[in-house]
N, C-alpha and C. Protein backbone atom coordinates (compact mmCIF):
# COMPACT_ATOMS: atom_id res chain seq x y z
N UNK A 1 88.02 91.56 154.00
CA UNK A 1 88.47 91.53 152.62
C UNK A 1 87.80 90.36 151.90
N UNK A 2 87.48 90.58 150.94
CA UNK A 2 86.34 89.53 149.87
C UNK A 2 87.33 88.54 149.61
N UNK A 3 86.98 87.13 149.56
CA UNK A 3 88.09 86.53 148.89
C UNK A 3 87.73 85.71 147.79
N UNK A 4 86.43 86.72 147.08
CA UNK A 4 85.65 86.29 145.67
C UNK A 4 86.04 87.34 144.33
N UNK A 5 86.61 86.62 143.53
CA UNK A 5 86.43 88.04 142.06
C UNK A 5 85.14 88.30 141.41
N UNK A 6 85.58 89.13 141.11
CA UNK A 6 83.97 89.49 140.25
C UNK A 6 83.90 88.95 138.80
N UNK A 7 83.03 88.18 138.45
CA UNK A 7 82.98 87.10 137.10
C UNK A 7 83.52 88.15 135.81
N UNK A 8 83.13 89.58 136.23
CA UNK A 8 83.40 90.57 134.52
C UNK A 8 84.88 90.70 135.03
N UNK A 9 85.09 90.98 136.20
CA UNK A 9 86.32 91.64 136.20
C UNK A 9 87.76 90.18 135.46
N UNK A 10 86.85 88.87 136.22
CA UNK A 10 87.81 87.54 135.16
C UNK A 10 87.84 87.30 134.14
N UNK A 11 86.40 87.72 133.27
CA UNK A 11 86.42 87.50 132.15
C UNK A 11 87.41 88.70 131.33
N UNK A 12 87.08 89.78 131.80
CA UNK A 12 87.26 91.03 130.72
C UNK A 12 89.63 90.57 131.20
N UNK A 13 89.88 90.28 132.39
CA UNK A 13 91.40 89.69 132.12
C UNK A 13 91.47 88.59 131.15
N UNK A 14 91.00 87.95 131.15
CA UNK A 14 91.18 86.64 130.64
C UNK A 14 91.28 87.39 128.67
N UNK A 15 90.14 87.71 128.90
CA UNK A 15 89.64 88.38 127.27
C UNK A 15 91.06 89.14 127.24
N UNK A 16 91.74 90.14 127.54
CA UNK A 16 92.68 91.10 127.36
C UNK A 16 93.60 89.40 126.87
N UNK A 17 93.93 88.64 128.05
CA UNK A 17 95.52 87.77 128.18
C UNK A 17 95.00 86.79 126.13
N UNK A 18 94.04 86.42 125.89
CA UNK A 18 93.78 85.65 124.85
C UNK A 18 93.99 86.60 123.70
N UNK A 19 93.58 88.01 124.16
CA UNK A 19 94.01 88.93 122.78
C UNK A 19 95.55 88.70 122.47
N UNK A 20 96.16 89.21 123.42
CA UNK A 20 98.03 89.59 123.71
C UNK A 20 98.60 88.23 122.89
N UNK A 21 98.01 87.07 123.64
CA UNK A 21 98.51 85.64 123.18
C UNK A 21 98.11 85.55 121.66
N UNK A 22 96.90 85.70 121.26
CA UNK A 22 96.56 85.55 120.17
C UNK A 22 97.65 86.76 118.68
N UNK A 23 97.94 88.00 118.99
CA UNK A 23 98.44 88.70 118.36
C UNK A 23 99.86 88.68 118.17
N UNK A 24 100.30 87.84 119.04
CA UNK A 24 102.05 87.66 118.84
C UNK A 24 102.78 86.86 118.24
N UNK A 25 101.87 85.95 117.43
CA UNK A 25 102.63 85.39 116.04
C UNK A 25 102.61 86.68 115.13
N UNK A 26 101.78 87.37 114.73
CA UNK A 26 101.54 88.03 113.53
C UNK A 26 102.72 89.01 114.29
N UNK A 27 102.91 89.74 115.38
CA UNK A 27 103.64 90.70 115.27
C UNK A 27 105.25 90.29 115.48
N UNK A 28 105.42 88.69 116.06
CA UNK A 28 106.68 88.40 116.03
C UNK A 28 106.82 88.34 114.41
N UNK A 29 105.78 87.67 113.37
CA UNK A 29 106.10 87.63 112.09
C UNK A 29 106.51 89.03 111.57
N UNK A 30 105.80 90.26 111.58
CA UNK A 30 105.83 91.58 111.30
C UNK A 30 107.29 92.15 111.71
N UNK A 31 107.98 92.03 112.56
CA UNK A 31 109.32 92.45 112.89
C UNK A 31 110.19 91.56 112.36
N UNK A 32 109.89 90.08 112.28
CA UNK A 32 110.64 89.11 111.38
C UNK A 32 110.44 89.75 109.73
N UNK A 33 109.39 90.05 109.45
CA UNK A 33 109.62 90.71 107.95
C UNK A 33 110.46 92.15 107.60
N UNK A 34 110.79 93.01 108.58
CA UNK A 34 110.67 94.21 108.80
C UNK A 34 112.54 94.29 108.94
N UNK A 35 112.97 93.00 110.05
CA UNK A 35 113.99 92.89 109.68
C UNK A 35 114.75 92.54 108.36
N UNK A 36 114.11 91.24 107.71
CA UNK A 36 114.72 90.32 106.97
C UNK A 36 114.89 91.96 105.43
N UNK A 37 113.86 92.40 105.67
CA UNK A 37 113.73 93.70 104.47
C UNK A 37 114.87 94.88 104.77
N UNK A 38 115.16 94.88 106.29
CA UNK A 38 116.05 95.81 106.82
C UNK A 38 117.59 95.64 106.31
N UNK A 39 118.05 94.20 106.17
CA UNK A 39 118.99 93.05 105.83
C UNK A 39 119.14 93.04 104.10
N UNK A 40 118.43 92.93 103.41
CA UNK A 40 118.34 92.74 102.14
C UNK A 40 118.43 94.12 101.42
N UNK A 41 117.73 95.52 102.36
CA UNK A 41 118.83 96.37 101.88
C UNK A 41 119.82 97.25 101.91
N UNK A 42 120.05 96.70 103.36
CA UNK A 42 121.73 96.67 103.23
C UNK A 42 122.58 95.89 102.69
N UNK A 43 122.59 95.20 102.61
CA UNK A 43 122.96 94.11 101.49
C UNK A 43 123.29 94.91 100.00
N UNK A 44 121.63 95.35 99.22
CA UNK A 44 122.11 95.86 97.97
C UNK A 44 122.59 97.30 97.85
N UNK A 45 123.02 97.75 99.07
CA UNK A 45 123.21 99.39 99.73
C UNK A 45 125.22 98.87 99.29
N UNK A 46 125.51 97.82 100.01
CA UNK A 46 126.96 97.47 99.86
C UNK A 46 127.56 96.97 99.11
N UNK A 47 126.47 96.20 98.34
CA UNK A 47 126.91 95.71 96.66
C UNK A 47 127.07 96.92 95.71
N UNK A 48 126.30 97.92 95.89
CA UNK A 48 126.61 99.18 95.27
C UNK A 48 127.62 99.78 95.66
N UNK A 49 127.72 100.06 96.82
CA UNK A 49 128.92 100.26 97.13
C UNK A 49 130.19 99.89 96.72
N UNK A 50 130.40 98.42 96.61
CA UNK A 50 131.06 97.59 96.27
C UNK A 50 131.39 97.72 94.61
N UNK A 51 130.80 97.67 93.86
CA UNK A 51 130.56 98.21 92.76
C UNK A 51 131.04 99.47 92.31
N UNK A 52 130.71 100.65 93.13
CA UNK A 52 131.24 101.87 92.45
C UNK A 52 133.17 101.80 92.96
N UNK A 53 133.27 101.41 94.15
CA UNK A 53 134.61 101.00 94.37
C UNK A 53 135.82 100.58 93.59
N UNK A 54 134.74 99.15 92.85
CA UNK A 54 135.79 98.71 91.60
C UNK A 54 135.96 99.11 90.29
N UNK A 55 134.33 99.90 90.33
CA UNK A 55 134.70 100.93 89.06
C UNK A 55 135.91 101.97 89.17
N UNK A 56 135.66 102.56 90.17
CA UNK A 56 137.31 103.69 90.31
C UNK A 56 138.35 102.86 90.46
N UNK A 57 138.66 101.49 91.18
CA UNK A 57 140.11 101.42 90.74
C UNK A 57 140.19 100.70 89.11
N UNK A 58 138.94 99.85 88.65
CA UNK A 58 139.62 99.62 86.91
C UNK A 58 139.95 100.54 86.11
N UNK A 59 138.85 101.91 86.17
CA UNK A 59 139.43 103.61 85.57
C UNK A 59 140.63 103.42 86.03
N UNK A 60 141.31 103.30 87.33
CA UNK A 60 142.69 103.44 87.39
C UNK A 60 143.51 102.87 87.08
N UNK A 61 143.25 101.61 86.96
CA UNK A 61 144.03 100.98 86.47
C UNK A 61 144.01 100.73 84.68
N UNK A 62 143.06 101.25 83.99
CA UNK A 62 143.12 100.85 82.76
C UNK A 62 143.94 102.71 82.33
N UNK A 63 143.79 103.41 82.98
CA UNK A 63 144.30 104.75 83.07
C UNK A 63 145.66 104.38 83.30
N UNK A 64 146.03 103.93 84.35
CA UNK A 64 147.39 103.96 84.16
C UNK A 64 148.10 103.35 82.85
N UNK A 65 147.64 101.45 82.54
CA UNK A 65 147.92 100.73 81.40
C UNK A 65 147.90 101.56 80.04
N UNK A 66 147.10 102.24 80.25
CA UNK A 66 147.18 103.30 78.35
C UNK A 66 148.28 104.43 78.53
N UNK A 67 148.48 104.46 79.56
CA UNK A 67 149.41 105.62 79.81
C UNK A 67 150.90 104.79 79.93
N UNK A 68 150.72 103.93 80.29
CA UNK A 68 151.99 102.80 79.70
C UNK A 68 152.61 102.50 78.39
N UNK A 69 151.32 102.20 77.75
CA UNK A 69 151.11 102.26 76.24
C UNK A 69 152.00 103.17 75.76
N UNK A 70 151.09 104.21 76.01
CA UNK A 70 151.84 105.81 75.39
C UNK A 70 152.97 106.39 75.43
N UNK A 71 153.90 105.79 76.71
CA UNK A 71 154.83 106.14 76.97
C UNK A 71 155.92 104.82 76.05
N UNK A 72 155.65 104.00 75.60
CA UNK A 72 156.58 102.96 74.74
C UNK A 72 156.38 103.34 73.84
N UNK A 73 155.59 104.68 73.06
CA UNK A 73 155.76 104.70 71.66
C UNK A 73 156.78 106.02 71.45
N UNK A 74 157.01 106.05 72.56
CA UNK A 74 157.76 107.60 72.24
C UNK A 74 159.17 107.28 72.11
C-alpha cells in the first residue's frame, strides 16, 4: 500500500475545502436575510390581522352605543 498522495489528488481537496470555507459567510448571510424577511412579514401579516380585529369590535361597539342612543329617545 503507497503511503504517498498524489499532488492533484491534494490539491484538487484542498481547492474543493477553500471553496466550502470561502462560500459560507455569503450563504450563512443569505439565510440570515431570508429569515429576517421571513420575520418582518409575519409581523405585518399580524398587524393586519390585528387591525381588521379591532375594526369589527369598534363597528360593534359604536353599533351598539347608537343603538343606545336610539333607544333613550323613545
Amino acid at each position: 500500500m503507497a503511503d504517498s498522495v498524489n499532488n492533484q489528488v491534494t490539491d484538487a481537496i484542498t481547492i474543493t475545502n477553500t471553496k466550502v470555507l470561502a462560500e459560507a459567510p455569503a450563504m450563512a448571510m443569505g439565510s440570515l436575510y431570508q429569515t429576517i424577511g421571513n420575520s418582518v412579514a409575519m409581523a405585518a401579516a399580524n398587524a393586519v390581522y390585528a387591525q381588521q380585529q379591532a375594526n369589527v369590535t369598534y363597528q360593534a361597539a359604536s353599533t351598539l352605543g347608537i343603538t343606545k342612543l336610539f333607544e333613550q329617545n323613545k
